[in-house]
C-alpha atoms as a PDB file:
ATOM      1  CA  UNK A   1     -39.847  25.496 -51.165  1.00  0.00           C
ATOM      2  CA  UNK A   2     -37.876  22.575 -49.570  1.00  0.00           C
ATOM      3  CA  UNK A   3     -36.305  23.064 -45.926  1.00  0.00           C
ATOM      4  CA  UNK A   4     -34.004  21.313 -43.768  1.00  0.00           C
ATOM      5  CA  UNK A   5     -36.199  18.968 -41.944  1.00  0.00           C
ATOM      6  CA  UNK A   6     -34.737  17.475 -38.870  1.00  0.00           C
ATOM      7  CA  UNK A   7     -36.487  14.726 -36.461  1.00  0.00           C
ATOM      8  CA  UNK A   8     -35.635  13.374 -33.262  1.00  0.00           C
ATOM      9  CA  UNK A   9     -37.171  10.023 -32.419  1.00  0.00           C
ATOM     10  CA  UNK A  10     -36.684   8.002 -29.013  1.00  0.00           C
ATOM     11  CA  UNK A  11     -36.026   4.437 -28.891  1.00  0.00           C
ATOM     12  CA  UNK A  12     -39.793   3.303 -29.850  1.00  0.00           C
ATOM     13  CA  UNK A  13     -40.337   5.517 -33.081  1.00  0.00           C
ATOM     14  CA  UNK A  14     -42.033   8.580 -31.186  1.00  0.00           C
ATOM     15  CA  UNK A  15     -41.051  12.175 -32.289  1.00  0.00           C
ATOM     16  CA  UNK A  16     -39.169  13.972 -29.169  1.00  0.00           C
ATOM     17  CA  UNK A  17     -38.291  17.018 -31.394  1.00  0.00           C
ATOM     18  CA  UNK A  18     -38.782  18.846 -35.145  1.00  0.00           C
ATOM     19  CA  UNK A  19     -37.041  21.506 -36.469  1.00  0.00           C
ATOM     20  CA  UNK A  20     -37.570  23.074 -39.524  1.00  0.00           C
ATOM     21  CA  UNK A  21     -34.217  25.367 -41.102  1.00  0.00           C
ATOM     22  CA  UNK A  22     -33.710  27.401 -44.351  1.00  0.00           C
ATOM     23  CA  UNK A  23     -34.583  30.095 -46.346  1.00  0.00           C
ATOM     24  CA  UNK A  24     -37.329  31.087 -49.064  1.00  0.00           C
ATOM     25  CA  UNK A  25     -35.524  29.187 -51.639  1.00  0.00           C
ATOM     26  CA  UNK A  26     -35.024  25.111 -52.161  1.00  0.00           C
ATOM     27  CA  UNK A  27     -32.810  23.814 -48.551  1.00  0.00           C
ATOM     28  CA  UNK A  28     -31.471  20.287 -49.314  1.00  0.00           C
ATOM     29  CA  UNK A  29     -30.234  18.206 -46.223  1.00  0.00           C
ATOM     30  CA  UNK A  30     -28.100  15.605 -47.007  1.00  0.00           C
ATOM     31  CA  UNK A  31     -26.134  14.256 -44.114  1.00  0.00           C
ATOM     32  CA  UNK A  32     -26.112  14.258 -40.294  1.00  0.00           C
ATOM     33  CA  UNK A  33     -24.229  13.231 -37.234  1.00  0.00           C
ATOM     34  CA  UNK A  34     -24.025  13.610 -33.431  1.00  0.00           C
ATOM     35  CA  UNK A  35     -21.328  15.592 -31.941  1.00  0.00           C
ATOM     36  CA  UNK A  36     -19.637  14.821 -29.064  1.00  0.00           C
ATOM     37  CA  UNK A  37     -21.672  17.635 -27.142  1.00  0.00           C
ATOM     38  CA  UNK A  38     -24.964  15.814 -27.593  1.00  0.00           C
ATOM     39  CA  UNK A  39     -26.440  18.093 -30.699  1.00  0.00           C
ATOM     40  CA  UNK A  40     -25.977  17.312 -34.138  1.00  0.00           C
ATOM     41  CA  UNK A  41     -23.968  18.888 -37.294  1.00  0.00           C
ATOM     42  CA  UNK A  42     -26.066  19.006 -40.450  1.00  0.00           C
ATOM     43  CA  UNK A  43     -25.072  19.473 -44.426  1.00  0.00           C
ATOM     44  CA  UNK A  44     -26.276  19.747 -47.693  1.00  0.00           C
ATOM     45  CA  UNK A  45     -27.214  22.595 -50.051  1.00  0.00           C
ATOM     46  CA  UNK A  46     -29.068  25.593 -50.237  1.00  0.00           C
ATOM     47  CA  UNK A  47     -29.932  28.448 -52.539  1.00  0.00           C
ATOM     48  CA  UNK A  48     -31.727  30.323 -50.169  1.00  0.00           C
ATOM     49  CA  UNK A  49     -30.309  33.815 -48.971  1.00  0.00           C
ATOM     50  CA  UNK A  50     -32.696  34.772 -46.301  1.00  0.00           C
ATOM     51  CA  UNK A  51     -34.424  33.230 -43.357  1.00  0.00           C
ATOM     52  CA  UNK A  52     -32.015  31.056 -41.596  1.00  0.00           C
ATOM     53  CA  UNK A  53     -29.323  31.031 -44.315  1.00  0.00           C
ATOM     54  CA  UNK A  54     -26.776  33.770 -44.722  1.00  0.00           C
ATOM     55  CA  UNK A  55     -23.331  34.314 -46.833  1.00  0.00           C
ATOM     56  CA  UNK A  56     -24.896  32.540 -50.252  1.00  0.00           C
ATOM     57  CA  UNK A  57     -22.124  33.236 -52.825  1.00  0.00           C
ATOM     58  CA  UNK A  58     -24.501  32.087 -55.632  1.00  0.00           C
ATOM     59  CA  UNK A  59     -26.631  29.074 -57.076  1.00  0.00           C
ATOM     60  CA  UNK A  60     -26.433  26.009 -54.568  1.00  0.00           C
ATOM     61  CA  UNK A  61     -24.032  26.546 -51.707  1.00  0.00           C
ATOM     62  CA  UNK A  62     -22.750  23.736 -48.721  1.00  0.00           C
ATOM     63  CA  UNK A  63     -24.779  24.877 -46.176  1.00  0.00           C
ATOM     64  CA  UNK A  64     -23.577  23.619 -42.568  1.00  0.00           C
ATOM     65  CA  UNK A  65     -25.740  23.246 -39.565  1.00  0.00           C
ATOM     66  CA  UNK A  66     -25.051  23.093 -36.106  1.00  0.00           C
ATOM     67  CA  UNK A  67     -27.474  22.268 -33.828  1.00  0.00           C
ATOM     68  CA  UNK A  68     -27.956  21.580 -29.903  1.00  0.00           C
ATOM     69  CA  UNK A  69     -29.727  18.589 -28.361  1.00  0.00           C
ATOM     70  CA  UNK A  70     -32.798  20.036 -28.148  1.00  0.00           C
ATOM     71  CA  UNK A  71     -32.849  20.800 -31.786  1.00  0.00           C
ATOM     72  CA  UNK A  72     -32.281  24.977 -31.446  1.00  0.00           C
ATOM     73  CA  UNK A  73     -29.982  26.104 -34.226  1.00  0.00           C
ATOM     74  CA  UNK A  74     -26.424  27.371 -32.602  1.00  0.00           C
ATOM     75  CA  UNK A  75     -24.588  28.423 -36.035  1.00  0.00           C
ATOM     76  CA  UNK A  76     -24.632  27.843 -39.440  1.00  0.00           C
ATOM     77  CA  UNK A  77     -22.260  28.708 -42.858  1.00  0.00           C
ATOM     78  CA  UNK A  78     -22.425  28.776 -46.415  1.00  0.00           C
ATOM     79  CA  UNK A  79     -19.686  27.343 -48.277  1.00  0.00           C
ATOM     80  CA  UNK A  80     -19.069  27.756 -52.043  1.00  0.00           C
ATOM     81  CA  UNK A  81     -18.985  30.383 -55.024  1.00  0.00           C
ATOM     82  CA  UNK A  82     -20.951  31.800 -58.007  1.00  0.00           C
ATOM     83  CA  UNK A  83     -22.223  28.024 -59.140  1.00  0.00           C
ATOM     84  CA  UNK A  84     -23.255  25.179 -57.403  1.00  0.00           C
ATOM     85  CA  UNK A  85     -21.811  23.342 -54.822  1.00  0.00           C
ATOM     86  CA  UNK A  86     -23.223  20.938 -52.946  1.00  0.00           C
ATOM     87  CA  UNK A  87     -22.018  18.782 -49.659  1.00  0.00           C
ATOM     88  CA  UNK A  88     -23.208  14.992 -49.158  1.00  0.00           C
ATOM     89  CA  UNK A  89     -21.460  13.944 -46.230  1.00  0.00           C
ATOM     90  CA  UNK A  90     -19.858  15.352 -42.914  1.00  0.00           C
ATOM     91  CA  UNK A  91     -18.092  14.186 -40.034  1.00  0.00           C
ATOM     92  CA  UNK A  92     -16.713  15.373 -36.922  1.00  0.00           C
ATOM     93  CA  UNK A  93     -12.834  15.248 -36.320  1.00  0.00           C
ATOM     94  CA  UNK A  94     -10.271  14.039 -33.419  1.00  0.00           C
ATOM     95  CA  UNK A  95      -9.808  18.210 -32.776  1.00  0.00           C
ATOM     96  CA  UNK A  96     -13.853  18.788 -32.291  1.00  0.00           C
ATOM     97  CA  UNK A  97     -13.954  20.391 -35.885  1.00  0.00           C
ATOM     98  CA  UNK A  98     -16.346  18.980 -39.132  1.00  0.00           C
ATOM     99  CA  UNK A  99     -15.026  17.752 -42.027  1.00  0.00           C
ATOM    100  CA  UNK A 100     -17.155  17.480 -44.912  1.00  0.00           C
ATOM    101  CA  UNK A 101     -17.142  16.675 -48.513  1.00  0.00           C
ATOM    102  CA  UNK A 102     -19.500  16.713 -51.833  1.00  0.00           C
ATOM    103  CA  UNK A 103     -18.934  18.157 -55.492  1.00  0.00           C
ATOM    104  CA  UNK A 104     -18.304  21.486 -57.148  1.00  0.00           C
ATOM    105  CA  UNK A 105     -18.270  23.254 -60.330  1.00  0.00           C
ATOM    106  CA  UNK A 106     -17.614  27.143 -58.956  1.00  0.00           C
ATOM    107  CA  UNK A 107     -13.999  28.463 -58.829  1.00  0.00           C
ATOM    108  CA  UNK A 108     -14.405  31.618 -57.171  1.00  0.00           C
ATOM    109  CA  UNK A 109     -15.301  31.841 -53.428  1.00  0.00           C
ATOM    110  CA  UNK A 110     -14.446  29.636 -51.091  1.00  0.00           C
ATOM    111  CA  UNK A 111     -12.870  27.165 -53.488  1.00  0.00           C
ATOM    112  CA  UNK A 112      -9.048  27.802 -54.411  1.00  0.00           C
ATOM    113  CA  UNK A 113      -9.689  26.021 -57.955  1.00  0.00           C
ATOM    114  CA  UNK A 114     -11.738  24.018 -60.423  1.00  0.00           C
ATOM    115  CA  UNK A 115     -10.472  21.520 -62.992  1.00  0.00           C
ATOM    116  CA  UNK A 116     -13.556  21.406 -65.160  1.00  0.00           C
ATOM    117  CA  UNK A 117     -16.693  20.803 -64.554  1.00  0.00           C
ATOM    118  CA  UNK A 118     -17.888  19.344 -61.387  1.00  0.00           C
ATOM    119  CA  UNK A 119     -15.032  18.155 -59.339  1.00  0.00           C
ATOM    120  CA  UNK A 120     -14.781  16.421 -55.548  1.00  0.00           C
ATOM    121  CA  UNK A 121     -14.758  19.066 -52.960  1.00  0.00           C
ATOM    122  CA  UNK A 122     -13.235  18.487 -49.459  1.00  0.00           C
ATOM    123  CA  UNK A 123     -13.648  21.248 -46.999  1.00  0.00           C
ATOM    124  CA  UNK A 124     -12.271  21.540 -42.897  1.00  0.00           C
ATOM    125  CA  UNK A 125     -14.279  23.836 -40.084  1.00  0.00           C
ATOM    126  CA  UNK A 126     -13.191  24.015 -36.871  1.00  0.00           C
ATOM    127  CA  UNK A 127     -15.570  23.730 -33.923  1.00  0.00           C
ATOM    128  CA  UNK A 128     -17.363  26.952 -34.805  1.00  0.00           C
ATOM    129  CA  UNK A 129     -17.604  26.441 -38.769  1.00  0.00           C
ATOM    130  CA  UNK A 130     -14.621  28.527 -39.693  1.00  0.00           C
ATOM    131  CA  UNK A 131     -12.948  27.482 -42.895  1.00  0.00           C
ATOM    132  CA  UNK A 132      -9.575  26.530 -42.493  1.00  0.00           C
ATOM    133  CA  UNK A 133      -8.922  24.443 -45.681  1.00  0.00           C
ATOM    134  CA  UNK A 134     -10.485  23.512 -48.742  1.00  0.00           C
ATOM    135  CA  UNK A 135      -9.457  20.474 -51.941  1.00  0.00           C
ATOM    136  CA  UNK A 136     -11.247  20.258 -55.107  1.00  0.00           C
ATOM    137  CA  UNK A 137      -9.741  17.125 -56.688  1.00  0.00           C
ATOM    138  CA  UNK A 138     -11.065  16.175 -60.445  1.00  0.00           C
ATOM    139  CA  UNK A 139     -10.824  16.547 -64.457  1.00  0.00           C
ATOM    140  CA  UNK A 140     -12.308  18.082 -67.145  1.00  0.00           C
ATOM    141  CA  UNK A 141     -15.620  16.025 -66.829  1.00  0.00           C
ATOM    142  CA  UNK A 142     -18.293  15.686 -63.199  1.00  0.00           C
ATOM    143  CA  UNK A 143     -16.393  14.337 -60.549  1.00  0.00           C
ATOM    144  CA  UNK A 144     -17.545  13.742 -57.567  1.00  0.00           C
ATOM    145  CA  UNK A 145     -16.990  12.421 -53.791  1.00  0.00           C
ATOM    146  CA  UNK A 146     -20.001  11.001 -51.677  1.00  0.00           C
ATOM    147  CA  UNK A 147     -18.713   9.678 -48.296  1.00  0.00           C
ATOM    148  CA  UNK A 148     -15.754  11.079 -46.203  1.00  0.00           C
ATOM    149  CA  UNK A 149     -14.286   9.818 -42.791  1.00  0.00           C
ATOM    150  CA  UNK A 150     -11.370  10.145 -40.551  1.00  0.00           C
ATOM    151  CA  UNK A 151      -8.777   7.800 -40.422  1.00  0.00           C
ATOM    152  CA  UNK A 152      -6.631   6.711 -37.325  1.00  0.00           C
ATOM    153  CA  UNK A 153      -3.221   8.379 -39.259  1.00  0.00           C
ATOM    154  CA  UNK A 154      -5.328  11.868 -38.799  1.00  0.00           C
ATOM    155  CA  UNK A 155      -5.621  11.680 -42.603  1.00  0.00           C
ATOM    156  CA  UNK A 156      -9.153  11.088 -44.561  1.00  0.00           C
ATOM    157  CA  UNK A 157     -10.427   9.095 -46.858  1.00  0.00           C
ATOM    158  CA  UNK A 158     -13.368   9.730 -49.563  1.00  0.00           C
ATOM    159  CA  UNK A 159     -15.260   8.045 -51.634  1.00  0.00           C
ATOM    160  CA  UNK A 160     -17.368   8.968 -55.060  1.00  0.00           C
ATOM    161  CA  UNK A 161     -17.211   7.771 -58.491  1.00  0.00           C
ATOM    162  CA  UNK A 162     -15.351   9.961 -61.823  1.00  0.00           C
ATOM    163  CA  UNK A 163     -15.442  10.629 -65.094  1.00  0.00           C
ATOM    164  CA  UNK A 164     -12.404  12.306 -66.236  1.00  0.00           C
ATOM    165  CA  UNK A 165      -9.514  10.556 -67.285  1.00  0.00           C
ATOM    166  CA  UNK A 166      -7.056  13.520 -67.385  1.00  0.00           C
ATOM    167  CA  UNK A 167      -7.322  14.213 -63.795  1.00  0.00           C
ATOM    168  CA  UNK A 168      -3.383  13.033 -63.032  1.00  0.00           C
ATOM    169  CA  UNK A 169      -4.900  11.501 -60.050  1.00  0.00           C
ATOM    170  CA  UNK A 170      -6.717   8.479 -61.294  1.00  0.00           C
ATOM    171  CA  UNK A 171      -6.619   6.076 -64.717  1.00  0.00           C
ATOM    172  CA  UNK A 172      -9.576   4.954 -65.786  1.00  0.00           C
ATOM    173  CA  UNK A 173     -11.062   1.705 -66.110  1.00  0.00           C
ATOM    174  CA  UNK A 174     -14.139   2.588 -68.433  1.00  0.00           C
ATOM    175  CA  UNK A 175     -16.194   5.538 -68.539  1.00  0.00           C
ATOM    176  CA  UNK A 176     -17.424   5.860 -64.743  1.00  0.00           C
ATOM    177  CA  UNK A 177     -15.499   4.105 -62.057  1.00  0.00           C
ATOM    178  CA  UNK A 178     -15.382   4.005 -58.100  1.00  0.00           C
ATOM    179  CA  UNK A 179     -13.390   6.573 -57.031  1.00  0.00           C
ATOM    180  CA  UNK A 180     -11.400   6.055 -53.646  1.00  0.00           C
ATOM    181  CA  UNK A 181      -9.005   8.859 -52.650  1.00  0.00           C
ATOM    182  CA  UNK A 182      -6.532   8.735 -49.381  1.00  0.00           C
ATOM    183  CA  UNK A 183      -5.342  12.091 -47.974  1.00  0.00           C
ATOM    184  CA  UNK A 184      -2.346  12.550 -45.652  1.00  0.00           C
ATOM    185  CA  UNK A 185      -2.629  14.316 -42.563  1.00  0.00           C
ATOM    186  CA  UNK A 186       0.815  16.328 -43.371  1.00  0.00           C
ATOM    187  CA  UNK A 187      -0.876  17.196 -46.898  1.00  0.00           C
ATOM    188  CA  UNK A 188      -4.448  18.447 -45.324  1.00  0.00           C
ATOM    189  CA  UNK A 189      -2.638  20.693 -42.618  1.00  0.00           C
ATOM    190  CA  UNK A 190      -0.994  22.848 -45.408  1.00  0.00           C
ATOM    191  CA  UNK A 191      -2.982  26.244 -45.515  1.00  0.00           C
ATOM    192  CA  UNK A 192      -4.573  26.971 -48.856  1.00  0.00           C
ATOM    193  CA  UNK A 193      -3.332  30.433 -49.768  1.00  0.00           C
ATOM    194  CA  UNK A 194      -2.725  29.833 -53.651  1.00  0.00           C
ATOM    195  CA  UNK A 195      -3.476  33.107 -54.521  1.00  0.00           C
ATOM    196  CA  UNK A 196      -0.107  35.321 -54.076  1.00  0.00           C
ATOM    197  CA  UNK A 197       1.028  38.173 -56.125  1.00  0.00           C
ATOM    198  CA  UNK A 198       4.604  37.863 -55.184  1.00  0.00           C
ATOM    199  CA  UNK A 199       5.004  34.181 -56.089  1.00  0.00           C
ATOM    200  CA  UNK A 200       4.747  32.429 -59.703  1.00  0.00           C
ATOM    201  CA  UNK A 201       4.767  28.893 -60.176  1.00  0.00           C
ATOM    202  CA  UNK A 202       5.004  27.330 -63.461  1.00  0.00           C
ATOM    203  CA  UNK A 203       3.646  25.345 -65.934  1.00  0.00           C
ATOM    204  CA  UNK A 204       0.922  23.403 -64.356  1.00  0.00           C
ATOM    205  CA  UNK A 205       0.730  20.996 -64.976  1.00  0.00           C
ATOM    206  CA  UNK A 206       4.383  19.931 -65.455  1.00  0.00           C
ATOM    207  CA  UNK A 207       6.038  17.096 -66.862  1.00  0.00           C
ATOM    208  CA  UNK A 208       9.878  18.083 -66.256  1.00  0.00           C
ATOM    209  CA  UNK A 209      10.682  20.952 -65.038  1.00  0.00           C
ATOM    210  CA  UNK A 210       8.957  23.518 -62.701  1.00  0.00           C
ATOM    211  CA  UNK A 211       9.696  26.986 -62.138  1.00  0.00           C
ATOM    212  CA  UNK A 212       9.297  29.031 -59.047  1.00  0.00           C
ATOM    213  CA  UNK A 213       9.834  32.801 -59.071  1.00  0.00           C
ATOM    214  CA  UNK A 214       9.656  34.771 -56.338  1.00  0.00           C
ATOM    215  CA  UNK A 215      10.443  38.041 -54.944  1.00  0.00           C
ATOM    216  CA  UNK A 216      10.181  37.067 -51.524  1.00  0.00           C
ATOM    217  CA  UNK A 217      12.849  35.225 -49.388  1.00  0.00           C
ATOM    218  CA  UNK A 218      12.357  31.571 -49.767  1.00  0.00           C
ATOM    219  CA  UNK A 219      14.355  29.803 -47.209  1.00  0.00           C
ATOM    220  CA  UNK A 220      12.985  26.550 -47.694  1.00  0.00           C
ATOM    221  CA  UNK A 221      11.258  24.218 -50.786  1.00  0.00           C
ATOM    222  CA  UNK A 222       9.039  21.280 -50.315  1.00  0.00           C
ATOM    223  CA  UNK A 223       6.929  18.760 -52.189  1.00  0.00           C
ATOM    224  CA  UNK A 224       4.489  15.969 -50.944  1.00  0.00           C
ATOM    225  CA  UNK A 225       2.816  13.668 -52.460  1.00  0.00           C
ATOM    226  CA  UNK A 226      -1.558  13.107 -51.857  1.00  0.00           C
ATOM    227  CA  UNK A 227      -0.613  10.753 -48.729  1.00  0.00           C
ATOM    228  CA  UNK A 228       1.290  13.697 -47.248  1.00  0.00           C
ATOM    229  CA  UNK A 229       4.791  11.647 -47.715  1.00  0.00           C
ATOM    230  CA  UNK A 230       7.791  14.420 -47.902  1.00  0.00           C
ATOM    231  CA  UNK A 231       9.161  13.547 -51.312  1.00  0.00           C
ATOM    232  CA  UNK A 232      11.494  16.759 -52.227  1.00  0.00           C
ATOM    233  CA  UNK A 233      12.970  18.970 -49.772  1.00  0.00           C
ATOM    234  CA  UNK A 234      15.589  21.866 -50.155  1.00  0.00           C
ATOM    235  CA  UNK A 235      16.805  25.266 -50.064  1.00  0.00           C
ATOM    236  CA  UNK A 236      15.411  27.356 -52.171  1.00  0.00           C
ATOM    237  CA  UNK A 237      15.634  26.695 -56.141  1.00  0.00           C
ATOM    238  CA  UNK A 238      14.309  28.417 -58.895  1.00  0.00           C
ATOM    239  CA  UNK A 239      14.179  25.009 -60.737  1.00  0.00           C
ATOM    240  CA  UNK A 240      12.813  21.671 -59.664  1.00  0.00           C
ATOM    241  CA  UNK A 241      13.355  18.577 -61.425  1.00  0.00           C
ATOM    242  CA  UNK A 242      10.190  16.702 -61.380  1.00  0.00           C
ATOM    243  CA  UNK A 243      10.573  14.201 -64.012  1.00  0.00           C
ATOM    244  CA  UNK A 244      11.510  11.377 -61.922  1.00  0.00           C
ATOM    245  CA  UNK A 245       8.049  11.555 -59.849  1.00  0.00           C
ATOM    246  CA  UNK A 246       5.248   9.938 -61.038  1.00  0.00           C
ATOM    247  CA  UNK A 247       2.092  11.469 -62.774  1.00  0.00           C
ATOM    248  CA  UNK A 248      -0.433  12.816 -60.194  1.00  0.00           C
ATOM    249  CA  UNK A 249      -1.318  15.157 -58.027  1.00  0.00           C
ATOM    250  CA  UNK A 250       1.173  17.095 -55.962  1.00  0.00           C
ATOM    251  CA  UNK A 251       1.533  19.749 -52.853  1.00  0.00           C
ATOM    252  CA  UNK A 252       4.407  22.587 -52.851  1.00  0.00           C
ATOM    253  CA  UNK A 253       5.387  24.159 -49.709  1.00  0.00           C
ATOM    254  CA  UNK A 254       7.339  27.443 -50.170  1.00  0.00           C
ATOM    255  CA  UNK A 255       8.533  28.139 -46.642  1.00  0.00           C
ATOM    256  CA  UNK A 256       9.482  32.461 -46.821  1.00  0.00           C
ATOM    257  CA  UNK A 257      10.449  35.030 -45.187  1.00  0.00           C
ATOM    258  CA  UNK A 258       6.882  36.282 -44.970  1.00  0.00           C
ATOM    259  CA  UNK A 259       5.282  33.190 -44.387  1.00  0.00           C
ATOM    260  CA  UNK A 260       3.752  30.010 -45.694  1.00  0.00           C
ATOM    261  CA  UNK A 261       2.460  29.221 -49.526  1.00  0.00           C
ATOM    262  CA  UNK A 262       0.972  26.039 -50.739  1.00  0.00           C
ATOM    263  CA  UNK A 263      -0.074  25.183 -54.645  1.00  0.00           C
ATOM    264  CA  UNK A 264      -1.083  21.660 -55.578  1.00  0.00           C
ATOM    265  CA  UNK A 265       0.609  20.780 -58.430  1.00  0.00           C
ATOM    266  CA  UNK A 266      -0.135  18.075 -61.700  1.00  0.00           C
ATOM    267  CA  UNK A 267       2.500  16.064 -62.624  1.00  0.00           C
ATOM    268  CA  UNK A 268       1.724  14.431 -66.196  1.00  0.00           C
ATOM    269  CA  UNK A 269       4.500  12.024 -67.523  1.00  0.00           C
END
């Protein structure tokens, strides 16, 4: 079956170094860059669970490599859940993490949510491939991103093509188009912890009014829009008005007495 295959060529086209990195099962590279230690960060997909891969969830998973100069492997993670996902581009960040991006149509595991099908999935490591936040972005139909980079704001930007024209995010122009999103830095940092017991947020999507119910102490509501502009901010309400905001996609920040929670919300007018 198909490995990562990794090649190190000097200036005149002869091979300094090959490394070879997977498991039993088909190993897809996709995209790599040099880090700012001299080695190299590798992604794609695997469905391998053995040999050099560990922590499959199921199907194809983002498989991140991390390698030194001389081509030895110093960690790697899977990235995903029960169906495939699978990462086409990665890039290191101002802090010395990765930041990586691809499409995925799981919605268990690693991945927070899934709108349907295959949708854009934007995942942060840190400098030793621990997750510390996750997007899937899409509609009903296969969405997807292909490119990712940092931008000077600390923000990112991606780019794929989509098919879905109830996303909230984008209106279609016919039935595939180029697909540019723009994330804020103040959106990204939010921590993706969704899934709380104690805290209800509903509908979703919403068109006029949301409802937050919580047994918790909430000192503090906020909203922000995809760019990671502040666009609602208050004490706590068990009611927001959100009919003067535009359709799209939306964060809340609940700030409580036992912490942080964060839900992306749809707003369809």
């Amino acid at each position: 079956m198909a490995d990562y295959w990794i090649v190190k060529l000097n200036g005149q086209g002869i091979v300094e170094w090959d490394t070879r990195l997977g498991g039993s099962l088909v190993d897809v590279p996709w995209d790599v860059e040099l880090t700012t230690d001299g080695g190299y960060i590798v992604a794609g997909y695997s469905a391998s669970t053995d040999g050099d891969v560990t922590g499959n969830h199921g199907g194809y998973d983002y498989w991140v490599v991390k390698i030194d100069a001389a081509g030895d492997l110093v960690w790697e993670k899977s990235l995903g859940g029960t169906d495939n996902d699978r990462a086409i581009s990665i890039s290191q960040t101002t802090d010395g993490g990765f930041i990586l991006t691809g499409y995925s149509n799981s919605s268990d595991g690693d991945i927070s949510e899934n709108q349907g099908s295959y949708d854009g999935w934007t995942v942060k490591l840190d400098n030793d491939g621990n997750l510390q936040w996750e997007m899937s972005l899409g509609g009903s139909k296969s969405d997807n991103f292909r490119s990712i980079a940092q931008t000077s704001d600390g923000g990112y930007v991606m780019t794929g093509w989509i098919n879905s024209n109830d996303s909230g995010v984008v209106v279609l122009y016919g039935d595939s188009d180029f697909w540019v999103v723009k994330f804020g830095a103040e959106t990204l940092g939010l921590a993706t912890n969704e899934n709380n017991d104690d805290i209800s947020v509903h509908p979703n999507p919403v068109s006029e009014t949301l409802y937050i119910s919580t047994k918790q102490q909430v000192e503090e509501v906020k909203l922000y829009d995809m760019l990671g502009k502040q666009i609602f901010n208050s004490n706590y309400r068990s009611q927001i008005d959100v009919s003067r905001f535009q359709s799209g996609v939306y964060v809340l920040k609940l700030i409580t007495d036992q912490g942080q929670f964060t839900k992306r919300i749809l707003i369809n007018q």
